[in-house]
Each structure stands twice: as C-alpha cells, then as structure tokens.
PDB file of N, CA and C in Angstrom:
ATOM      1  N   UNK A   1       0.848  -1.181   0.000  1.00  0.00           N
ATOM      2  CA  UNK A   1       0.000   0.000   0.000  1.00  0.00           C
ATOM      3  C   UNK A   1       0.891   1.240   0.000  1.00  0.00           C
ATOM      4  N   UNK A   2       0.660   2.244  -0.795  1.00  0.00           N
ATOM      5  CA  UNK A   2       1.623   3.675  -0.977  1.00  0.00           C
ATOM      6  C   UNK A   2       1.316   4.859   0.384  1.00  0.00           C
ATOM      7  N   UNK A   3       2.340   4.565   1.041  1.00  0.00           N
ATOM      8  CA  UNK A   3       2.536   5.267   2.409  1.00  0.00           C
ATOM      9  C   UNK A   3       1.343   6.373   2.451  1.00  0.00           C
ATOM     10  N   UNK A   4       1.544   7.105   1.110  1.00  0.00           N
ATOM     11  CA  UNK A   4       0.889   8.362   1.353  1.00  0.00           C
ATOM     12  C   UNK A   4      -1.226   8.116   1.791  1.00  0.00           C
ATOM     13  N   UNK A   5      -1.430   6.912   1.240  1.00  0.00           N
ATOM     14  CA  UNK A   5      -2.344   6.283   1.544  1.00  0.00           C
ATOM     15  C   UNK A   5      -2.731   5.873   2.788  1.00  0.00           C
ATOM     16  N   UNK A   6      -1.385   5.064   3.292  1.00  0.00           N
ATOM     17  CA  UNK A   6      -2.014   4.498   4.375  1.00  0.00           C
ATOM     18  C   UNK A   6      -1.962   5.555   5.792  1.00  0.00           C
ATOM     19  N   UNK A   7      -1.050   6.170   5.704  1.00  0.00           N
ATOM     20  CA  UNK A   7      -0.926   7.821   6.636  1.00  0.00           C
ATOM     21  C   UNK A   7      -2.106   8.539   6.780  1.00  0.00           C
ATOM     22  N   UNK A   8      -3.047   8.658   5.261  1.00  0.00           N
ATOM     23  CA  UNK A   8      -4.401   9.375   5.581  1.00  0.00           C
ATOM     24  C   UNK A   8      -5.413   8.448   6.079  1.00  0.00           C
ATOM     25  N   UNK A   9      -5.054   7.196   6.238  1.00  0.00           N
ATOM     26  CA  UNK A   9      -6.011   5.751   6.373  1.00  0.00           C
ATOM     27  C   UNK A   9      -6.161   5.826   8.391  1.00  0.00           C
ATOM     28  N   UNK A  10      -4.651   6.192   8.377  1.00  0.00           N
ATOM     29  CA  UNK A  10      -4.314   6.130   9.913  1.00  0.00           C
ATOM     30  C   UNK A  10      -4.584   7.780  10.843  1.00  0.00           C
ATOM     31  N   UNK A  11      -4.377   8.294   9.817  1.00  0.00           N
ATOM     32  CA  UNK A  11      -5.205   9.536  10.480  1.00  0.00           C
ATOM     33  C   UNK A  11      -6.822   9.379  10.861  1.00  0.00           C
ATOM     34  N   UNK A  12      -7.631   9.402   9.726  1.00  0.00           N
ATOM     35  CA  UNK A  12      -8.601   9.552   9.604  1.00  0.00           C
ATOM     36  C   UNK A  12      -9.463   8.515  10.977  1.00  0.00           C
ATOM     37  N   UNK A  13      -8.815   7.219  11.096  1.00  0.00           N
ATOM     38  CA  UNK A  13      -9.078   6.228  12.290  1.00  0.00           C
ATOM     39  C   UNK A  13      -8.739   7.330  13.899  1.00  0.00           C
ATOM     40  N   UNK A  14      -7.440   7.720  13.451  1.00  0.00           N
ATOM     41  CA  UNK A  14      -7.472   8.732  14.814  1.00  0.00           C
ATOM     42  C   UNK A  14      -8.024   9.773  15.142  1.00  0.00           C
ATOM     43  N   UNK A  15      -8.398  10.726  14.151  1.00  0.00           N
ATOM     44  CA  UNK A  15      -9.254  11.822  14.011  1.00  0.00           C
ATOM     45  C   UNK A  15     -10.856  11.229  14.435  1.00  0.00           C
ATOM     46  N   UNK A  16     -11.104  10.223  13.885  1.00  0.00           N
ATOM     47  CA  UNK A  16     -12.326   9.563  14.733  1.00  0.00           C
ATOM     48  C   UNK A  16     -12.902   8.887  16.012  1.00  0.00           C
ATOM     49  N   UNK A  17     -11.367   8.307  15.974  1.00  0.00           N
ATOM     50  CA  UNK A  17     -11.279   7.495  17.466  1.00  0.00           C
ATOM     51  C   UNK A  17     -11.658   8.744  18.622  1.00  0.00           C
ATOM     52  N   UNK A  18     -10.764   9.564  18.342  1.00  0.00           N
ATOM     53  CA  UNK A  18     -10.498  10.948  19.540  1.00  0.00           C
ATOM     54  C   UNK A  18     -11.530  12.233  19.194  1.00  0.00           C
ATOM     55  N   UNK A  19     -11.764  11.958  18.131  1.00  0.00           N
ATOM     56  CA  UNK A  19     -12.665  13.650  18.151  1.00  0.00           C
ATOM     57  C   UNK A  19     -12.194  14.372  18.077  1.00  0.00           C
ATOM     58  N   UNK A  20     -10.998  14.233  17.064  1.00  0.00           N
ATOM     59  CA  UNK A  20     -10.458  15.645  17.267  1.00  0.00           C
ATOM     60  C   UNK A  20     -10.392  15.813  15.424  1.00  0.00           C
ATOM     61  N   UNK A  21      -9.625  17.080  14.984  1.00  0.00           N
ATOM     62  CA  UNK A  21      -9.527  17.364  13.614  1.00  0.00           C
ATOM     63  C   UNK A  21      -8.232  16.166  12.906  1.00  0.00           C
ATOM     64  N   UNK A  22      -8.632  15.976  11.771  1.00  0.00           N
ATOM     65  CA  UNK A  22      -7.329  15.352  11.301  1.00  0.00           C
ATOM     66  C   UNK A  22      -6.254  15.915  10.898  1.00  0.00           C
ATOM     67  N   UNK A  23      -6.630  17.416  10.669  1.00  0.00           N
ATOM     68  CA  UNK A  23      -5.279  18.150  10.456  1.00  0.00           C
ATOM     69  C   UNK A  23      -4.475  18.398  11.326  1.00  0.00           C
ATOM     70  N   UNK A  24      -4.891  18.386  12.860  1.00  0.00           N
ATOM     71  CA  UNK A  24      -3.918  18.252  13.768  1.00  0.00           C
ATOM     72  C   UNK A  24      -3.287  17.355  14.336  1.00  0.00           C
ATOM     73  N   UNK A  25      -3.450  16.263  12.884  1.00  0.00           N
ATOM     74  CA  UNK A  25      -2.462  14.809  12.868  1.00  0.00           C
ATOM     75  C   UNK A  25      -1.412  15.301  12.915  1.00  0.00           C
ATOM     76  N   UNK A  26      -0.059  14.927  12.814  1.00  0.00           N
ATOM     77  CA  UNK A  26       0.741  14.505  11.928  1.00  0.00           C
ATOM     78  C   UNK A  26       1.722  13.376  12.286  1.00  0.00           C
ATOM     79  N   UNK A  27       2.415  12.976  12.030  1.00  0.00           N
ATOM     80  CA  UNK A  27       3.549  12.223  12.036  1.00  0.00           C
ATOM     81  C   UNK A  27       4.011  11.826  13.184  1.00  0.00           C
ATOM     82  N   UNK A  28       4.955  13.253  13.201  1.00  0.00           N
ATOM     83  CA  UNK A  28       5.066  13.039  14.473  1.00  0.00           C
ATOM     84  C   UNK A  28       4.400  13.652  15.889  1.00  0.00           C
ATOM     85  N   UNK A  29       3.370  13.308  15.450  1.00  0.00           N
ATOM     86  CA  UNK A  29       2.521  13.750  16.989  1.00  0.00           C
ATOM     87  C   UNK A  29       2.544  12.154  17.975  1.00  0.00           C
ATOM     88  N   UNK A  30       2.818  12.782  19.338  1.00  0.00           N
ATOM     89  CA  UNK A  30       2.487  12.003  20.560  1.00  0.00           C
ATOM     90  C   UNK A  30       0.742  11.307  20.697  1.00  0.00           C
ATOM     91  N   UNK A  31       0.639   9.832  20.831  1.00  0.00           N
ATOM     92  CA  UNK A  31      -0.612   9.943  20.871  1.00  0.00           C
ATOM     93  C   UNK A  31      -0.901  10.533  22.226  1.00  0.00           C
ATOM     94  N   UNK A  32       0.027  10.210  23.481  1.00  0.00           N
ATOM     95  CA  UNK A  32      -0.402  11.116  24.955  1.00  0.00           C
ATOM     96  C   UNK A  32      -0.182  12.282  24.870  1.00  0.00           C
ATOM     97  N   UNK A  33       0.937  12.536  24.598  1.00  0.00           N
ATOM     98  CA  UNK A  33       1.568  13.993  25.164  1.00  0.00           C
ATOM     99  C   UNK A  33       0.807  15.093  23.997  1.00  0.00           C
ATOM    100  N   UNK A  34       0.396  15.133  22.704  1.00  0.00           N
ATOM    101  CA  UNK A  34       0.000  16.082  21.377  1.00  0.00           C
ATOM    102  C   UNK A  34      -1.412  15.066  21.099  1.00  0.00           C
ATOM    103  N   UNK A  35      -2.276  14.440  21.158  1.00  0.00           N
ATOM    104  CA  UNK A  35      -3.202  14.296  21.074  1.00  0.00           C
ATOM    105  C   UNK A  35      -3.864  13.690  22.443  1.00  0.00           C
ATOM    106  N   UNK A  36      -3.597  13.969  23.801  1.00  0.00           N
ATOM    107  CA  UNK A  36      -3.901  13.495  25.159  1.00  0.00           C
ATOM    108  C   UNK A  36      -4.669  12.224  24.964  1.00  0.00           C
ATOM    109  N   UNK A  37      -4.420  10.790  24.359  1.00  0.00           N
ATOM    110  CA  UNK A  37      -5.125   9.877  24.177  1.00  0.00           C
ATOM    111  C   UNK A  37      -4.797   8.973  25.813  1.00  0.00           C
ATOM    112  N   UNK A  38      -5.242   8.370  26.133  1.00  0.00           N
ATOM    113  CA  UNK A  38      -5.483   7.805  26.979  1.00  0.00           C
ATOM    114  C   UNK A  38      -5.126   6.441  27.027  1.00  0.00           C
ATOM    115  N   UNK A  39      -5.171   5.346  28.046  1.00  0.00           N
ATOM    116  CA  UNK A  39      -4.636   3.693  27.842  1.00  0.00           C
ATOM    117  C   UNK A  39      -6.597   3.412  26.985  1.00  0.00           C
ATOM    118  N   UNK A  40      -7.385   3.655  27.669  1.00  0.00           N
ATOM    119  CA  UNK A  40      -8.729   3.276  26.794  1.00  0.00           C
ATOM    120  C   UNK A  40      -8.612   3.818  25.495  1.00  0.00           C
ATOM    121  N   UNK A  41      -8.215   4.579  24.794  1.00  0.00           N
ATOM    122  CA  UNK A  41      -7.618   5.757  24.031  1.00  0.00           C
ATOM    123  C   UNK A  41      -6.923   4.536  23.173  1.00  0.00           C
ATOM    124  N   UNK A  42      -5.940   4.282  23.629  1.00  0.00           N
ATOM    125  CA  UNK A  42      -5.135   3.551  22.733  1.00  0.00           C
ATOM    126  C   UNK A  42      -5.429   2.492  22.254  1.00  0.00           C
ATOM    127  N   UNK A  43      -6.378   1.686  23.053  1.00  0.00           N
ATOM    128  CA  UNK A  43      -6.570   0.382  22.910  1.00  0.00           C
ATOM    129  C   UNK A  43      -7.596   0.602  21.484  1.00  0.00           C
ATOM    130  N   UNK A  44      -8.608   2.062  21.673  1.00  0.00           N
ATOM    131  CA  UNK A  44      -9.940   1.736  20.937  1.00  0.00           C
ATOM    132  C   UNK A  44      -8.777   2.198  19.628  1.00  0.00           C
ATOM    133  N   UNK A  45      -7.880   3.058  19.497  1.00  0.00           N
ATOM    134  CA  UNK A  45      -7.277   3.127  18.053  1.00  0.00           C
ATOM    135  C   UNK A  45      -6.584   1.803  17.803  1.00  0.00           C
ATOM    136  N   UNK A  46      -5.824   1.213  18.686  1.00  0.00           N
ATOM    137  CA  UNK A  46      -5.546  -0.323  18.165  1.00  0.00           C
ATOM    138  C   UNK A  46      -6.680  -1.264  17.365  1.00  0.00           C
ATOM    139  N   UNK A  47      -7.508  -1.223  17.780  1.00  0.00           N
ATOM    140  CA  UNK A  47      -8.692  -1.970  17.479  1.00  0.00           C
ATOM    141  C   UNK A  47      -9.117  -1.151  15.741  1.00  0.00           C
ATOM    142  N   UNK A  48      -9.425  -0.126  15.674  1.00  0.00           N
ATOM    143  CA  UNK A  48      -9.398   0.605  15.047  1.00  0.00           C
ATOM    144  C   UNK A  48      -8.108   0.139  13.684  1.00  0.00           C
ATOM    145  N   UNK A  49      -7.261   0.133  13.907  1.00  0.00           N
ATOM    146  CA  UNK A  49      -6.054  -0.193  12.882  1.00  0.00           C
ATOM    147  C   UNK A  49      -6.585  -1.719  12.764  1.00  0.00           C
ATOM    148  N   UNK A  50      -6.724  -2.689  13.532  1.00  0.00           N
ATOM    149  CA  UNK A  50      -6.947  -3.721  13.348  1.00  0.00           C
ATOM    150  C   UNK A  50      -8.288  -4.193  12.481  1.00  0.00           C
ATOM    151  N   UNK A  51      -8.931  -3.921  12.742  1.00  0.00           N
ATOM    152  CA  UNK A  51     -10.380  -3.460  11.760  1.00  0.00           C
ATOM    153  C   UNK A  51      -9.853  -3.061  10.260  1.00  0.00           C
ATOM    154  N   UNK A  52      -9.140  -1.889  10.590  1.00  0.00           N
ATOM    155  CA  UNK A  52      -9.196  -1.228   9.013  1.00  0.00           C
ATOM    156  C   UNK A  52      -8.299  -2.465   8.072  1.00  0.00           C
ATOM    157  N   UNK A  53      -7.155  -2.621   8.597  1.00  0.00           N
ATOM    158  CA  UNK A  53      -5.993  -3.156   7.986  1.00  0.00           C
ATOM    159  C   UNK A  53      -6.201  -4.655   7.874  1.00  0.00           C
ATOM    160  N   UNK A  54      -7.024  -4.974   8.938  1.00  0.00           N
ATOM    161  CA  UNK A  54      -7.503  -6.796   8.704  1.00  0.00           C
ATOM    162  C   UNK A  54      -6.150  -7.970   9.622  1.00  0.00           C
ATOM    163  N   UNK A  55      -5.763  -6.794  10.649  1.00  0.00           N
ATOM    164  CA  UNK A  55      -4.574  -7.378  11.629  1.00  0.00           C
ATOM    165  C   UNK A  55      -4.735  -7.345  12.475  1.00  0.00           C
ATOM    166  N   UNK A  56      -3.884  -8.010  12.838  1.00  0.00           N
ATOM    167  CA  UNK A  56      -3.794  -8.263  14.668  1.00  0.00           C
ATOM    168  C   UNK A  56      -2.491  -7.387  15.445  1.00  0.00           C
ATOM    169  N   UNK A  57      -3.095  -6.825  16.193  1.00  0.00           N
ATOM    170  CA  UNK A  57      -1.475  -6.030  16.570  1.00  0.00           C
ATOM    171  C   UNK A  57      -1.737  -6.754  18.434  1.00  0.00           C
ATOM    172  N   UNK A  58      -0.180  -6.830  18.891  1.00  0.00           N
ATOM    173  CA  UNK A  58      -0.542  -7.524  20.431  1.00  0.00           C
ATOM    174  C   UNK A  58      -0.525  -6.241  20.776  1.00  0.00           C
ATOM    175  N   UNK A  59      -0.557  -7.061  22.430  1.00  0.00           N
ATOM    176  CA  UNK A  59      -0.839  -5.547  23.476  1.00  0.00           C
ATOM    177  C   UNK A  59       0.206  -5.285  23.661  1.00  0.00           C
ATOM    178  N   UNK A  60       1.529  -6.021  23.519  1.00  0.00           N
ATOM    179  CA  UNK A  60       2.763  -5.620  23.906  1.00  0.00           C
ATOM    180  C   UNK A  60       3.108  -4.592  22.458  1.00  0.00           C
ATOM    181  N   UNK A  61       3.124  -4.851  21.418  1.00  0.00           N
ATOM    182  CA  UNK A  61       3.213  -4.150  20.063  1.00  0.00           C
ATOM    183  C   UNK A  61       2.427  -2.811  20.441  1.00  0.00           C
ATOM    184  N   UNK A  62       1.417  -3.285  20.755  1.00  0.00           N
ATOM    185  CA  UNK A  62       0.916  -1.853  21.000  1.00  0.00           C
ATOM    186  C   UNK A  62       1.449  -0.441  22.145  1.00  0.00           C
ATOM    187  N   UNK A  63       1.788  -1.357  22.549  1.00  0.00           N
ATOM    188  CA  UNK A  63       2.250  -0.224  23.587  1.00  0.00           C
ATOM    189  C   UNK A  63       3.885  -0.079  23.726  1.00  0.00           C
ATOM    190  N   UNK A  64       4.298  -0.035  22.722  1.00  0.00           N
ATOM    191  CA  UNK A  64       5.219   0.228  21.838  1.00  0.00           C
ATOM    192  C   UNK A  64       5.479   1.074  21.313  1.00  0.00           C
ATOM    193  N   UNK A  65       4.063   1.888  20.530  1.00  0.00           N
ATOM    194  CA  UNK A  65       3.679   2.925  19.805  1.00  0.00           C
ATOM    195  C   UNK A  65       3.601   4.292  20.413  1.00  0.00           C
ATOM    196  N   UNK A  66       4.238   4.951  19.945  1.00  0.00           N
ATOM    197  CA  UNK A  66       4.420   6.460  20.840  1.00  0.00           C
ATOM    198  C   UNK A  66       3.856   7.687  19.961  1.00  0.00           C
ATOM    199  N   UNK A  67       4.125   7.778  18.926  1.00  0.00           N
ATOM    200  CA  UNK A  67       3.460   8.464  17.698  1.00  0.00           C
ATOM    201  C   UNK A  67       2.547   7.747  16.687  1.00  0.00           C
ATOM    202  N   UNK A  68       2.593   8.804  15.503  1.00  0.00           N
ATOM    203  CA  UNK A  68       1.470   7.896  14.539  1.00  0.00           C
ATOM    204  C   UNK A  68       2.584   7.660  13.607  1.00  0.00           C
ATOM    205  N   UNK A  69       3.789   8.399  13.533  1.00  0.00           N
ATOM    206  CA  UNK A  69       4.925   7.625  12.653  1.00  0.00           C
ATOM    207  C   UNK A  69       4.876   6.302  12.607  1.00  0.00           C
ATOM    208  N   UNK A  70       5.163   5.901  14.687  1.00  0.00           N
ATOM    209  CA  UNK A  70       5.474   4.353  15.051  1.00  0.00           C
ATOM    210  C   UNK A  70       4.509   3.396  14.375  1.00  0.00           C
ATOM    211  N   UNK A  71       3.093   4.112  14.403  1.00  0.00           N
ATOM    212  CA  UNK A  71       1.702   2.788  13.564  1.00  0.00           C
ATOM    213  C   UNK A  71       1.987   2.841  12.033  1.00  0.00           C
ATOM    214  N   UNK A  72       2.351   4.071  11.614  1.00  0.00           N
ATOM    215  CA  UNK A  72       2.536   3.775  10.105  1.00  0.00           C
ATOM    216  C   UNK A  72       3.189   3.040   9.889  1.00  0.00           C
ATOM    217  N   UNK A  73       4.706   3.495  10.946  1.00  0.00           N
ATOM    218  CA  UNK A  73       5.685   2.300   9.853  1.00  0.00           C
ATOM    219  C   UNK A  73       5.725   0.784  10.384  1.00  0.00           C
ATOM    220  N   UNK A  74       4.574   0.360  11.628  1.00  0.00           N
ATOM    221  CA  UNK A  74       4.463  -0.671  11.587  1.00  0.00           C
ATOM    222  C   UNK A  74       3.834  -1.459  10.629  1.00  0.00           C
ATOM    223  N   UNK A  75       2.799  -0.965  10.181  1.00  0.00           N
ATOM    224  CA  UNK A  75       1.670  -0.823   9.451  1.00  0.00           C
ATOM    225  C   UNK A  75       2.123  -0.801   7.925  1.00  0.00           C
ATOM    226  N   UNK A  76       3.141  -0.313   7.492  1.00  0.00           N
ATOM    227  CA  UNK A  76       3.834  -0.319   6.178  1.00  0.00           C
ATOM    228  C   UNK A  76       4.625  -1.713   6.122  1.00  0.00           C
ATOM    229  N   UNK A  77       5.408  -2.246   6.986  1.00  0.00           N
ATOM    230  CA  UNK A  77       5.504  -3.469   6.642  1.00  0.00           C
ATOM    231  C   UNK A  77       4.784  -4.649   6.899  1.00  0.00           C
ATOM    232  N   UNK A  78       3.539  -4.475   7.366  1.00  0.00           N
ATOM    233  CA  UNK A  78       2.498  -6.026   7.375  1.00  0.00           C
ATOM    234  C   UNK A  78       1.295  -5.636   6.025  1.00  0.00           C
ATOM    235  N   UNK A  79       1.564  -4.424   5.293  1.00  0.00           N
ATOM    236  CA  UNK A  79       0.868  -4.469   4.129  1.00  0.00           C
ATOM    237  C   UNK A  79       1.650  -4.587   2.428  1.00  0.00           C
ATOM    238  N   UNK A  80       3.329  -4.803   3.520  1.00  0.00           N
ATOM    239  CA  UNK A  80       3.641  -4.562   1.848  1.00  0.00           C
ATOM    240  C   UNK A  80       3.877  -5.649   0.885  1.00  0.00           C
TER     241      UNK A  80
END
C-alpha cells in the first residue's frame, strides 16, 4: 500500500477514534503527550487499525507505539 495512503487511512481512524480534527495529525505527533489519548484511548485506536488493515497487533506491540509515525511504519511493513 503507498505510504501516502495508508498515513491518511491512519489519520482519519485517529481523528475519529479521539474527536479531534485530522489536520492536527501529523507524524510526528504524541498519541499522549499532542493528542492526550489515553490507555482506553489507545486500545480503541488499536482496534481501530486492526479493523481497518484486517490485523492483529498484540498488546505488547501496541504499547510500543508512541506516535502515529510508530503505527505507520508498523503498518507499512504487514501491508507490503
């Protein structure tokens, strides 16, 4: 899948998950510290990626993830 794709794929899941705008995605934003997401927070965007993408991410993988860089570029190699 072409990054630039799956970046607006992974926004748009977070911009929904949280309620917030998607333009105040980006890259490198914090999901705690620049979008104040929460451990319930994280789990429902895990679920969320998992849904969209048709994967399984663990809980340890998940909490792994510190930005939305970290999900893309996990996320870029289980689609390529």
């Amino acid at each position: 899948m072409d990054r630039d794709i799956l970046v607006e794929k992974v926004k748009a899941i977070i911009a929904e998950k949280l309620a917030i705008d998607e333009d105040t995605i980006s890259l490198e934003s914090s999901f705690v510290n620049d979008l104040k997401a929460d451990s319930m927070d994280i789990l429902d965007l895990m679920g969320g990626f998992e849904e969209e993408f048709g994967i399984t991410i663990s809980d340890e993988k998940g909490r792994t993830f510190e930005t939305v860089k970290d999900v893309v570029d996990y996320l870029e190699t289980l689609t390529k």
